[in-house]
C-alpha atoms as a PDB file:
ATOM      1  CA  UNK A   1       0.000   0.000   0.000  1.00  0.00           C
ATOM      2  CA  UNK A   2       1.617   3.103  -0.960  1.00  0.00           C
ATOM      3  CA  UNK A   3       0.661   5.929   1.706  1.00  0.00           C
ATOM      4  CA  UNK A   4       1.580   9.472   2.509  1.00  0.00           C
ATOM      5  CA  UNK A   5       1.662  10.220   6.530  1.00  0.00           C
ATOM      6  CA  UNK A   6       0.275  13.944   6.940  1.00  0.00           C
ATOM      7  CA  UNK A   7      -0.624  16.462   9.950  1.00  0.00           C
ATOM      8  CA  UNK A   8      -1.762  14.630  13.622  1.00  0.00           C
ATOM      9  CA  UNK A   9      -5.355  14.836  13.792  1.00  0.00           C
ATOM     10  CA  UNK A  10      -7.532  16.218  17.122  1.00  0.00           C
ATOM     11  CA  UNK A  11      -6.017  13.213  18.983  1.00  0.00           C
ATOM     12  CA  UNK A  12      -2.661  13.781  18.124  1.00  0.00           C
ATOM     13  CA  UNK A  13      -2.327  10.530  16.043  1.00  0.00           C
ATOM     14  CA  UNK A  14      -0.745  10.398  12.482  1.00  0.00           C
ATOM     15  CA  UNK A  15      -3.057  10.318   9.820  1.00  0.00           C
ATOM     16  CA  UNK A  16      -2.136   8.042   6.967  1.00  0.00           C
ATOM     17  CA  UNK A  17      -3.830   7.789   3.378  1.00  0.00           C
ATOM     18  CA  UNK A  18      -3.933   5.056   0.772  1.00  0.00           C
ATOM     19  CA  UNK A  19      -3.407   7.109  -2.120  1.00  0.00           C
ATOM     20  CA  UNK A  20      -4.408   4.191  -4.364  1.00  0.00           C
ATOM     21  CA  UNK A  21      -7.929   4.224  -2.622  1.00  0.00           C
ATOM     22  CA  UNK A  22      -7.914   7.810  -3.164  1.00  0.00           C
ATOM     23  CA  UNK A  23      -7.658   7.088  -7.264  1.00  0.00           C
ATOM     24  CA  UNK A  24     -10.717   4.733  -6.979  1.00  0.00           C
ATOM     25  CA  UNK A  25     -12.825   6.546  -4.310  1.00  0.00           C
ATOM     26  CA  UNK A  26     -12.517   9.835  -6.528  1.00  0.00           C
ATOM     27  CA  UNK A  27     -14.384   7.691  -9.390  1.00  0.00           C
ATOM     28  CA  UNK A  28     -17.731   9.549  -9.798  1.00  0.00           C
ATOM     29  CA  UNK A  29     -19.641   6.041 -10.915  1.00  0.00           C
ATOM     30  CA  UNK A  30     -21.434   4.759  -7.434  1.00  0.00           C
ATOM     31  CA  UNK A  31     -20.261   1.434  -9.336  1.00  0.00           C
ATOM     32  CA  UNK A  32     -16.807   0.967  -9.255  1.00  0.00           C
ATOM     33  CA  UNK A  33     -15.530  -2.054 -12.277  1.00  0.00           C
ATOM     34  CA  UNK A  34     -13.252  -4.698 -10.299  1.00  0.00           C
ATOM     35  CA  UNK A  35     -10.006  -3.417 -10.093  1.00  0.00           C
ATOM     36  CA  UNK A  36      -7.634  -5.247 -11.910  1.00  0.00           C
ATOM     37  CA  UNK A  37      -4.355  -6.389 -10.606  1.00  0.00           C
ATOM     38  CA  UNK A  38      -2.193  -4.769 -14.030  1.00  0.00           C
ATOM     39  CA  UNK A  39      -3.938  -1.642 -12.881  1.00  0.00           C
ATOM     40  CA  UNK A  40      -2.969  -1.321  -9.258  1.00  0.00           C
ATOM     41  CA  UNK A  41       0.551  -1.991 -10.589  1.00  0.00           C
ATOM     42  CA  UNK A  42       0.120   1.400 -13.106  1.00  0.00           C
ATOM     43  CA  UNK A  43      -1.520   3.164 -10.772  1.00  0.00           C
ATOM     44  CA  UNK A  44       1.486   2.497  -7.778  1.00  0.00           C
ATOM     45  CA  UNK A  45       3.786   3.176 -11.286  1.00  0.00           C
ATOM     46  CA  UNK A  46       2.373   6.259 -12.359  1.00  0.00           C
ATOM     47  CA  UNK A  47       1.877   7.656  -8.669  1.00  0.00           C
ATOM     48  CA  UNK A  48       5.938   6.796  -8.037  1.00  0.00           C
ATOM     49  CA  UNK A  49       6.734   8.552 -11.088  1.00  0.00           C
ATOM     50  CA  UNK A  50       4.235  11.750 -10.145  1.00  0.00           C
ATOM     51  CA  UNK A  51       6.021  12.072  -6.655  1.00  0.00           C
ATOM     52  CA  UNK A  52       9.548  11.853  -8.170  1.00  0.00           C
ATOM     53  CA  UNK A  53       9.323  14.566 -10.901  1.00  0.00           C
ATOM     54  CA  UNK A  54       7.519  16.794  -7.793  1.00  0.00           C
ATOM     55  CA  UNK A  55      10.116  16.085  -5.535  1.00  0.00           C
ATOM     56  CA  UNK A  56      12.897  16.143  -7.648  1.00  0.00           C
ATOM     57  CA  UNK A  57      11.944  19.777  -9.333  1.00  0.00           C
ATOM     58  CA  UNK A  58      10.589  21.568  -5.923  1.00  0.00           C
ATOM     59  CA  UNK A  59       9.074  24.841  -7.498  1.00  0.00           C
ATOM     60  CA  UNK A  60       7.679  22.282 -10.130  1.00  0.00           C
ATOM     61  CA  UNK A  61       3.946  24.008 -10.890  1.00  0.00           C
ATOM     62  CA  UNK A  62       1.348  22.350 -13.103  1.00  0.00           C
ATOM     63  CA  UNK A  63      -2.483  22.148 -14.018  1.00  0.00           C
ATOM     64  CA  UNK A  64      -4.013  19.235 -14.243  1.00  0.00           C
ATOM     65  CA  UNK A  65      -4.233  20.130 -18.326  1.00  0.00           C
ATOM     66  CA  UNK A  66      -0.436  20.196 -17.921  1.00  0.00           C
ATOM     67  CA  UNK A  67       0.091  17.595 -16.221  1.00  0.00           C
ATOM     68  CA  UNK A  68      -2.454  14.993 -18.581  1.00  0.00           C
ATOM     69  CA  UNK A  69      -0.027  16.415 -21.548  1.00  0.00           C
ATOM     70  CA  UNK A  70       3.188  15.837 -19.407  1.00  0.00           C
ATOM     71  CA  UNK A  71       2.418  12.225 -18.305  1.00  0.00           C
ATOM     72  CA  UNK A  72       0.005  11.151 -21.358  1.00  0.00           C
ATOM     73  CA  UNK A  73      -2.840  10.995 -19.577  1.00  0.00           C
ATOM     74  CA  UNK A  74      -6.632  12.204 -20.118  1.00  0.00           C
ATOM     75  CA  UNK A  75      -8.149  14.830 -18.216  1.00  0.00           C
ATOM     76  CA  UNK A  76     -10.339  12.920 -15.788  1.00  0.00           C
ATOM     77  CA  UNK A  77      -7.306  10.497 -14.578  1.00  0.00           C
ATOM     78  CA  UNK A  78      -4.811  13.222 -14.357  1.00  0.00           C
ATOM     79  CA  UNK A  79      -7.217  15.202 -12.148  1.00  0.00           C
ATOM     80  CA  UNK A  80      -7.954  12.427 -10.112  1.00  0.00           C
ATOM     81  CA  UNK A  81      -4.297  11.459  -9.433  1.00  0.00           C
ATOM     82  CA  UNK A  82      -3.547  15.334  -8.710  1.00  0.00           C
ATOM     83  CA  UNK A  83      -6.698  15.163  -6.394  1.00  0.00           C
ATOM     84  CA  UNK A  84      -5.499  11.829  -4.590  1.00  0.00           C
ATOM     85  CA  UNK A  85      -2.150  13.639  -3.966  1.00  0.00           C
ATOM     86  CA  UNK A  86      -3.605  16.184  -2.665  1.00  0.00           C
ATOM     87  CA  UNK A  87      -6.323  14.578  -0.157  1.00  0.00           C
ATOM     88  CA  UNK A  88      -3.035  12.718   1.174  1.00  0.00           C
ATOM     89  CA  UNK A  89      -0.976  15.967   1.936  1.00  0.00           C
ATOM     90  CA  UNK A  90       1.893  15.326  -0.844  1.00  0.00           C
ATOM     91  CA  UNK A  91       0.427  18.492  -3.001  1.00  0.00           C
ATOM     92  CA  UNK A  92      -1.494  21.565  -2.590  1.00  0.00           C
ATOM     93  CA  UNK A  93      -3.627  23.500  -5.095  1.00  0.00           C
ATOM     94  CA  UNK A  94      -3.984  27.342  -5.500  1.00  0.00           C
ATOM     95  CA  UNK A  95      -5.808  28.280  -7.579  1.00  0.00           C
ATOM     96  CA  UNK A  96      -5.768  26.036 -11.102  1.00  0.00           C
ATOM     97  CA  UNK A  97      -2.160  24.836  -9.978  1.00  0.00           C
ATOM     98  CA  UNK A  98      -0.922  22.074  -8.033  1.00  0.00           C
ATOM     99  CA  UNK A  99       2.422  21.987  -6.156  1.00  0.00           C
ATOM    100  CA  UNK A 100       4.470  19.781  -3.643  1.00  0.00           C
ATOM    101  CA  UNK A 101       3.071  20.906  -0.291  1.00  0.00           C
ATOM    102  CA  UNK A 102       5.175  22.534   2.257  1.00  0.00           C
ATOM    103  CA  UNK A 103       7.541  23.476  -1.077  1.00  0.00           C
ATOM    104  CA  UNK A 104       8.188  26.743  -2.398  1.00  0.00           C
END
């Protein structure tokens, strides 16, 4: 399970997020398909590969228009991965752009 540890909550415990889940939870269907094994390999691929290029430029700011160009994907997935990264405290949105949080 590939997670991201963020702020304590109210009880002072750790929060940690699947951010796999997050990709299938932000499907808007109320019927998800079966997930297929090849996918939850892509998806932990494409996530690793999303948190290196963020943490490997810092100031590194993109859309999610950008970012579906940059990593050859459509519009919905690349706005759900963005989302998923965000929800789990790895990037933070102003405005139309996303960034690494706690980054320049």
């Amino acid at each position: 399970m590939l997670t991201a540890t963020t702020e304590n909550d109210e009880t002072g415990a750790a929060r940690t997020h699947d951010i796999v889940a997050g990709l299938r939870w932000a499907q808007r269907s109320p019927v998800r398909p079966p997930v297929d094994p090849d996918e939850g390999a892509r998806l932990l691929e494409l996530i690793g590969r999303v948190r290196g290029e963020f943490t490997e430029m810092p100031g590194l700011r993109l859309t999610s228009r950008q970012a579906a160009r940059l990593w050859g994907l459509d519009a919905v997935t690349a706005e759900r991965l963005l989302g998923a990264l965000e929800g789990a405290g790895f990037l933070m949105k102003r405005g139309e752009n996303y960034s690494r949080a706690g980054g320049p």
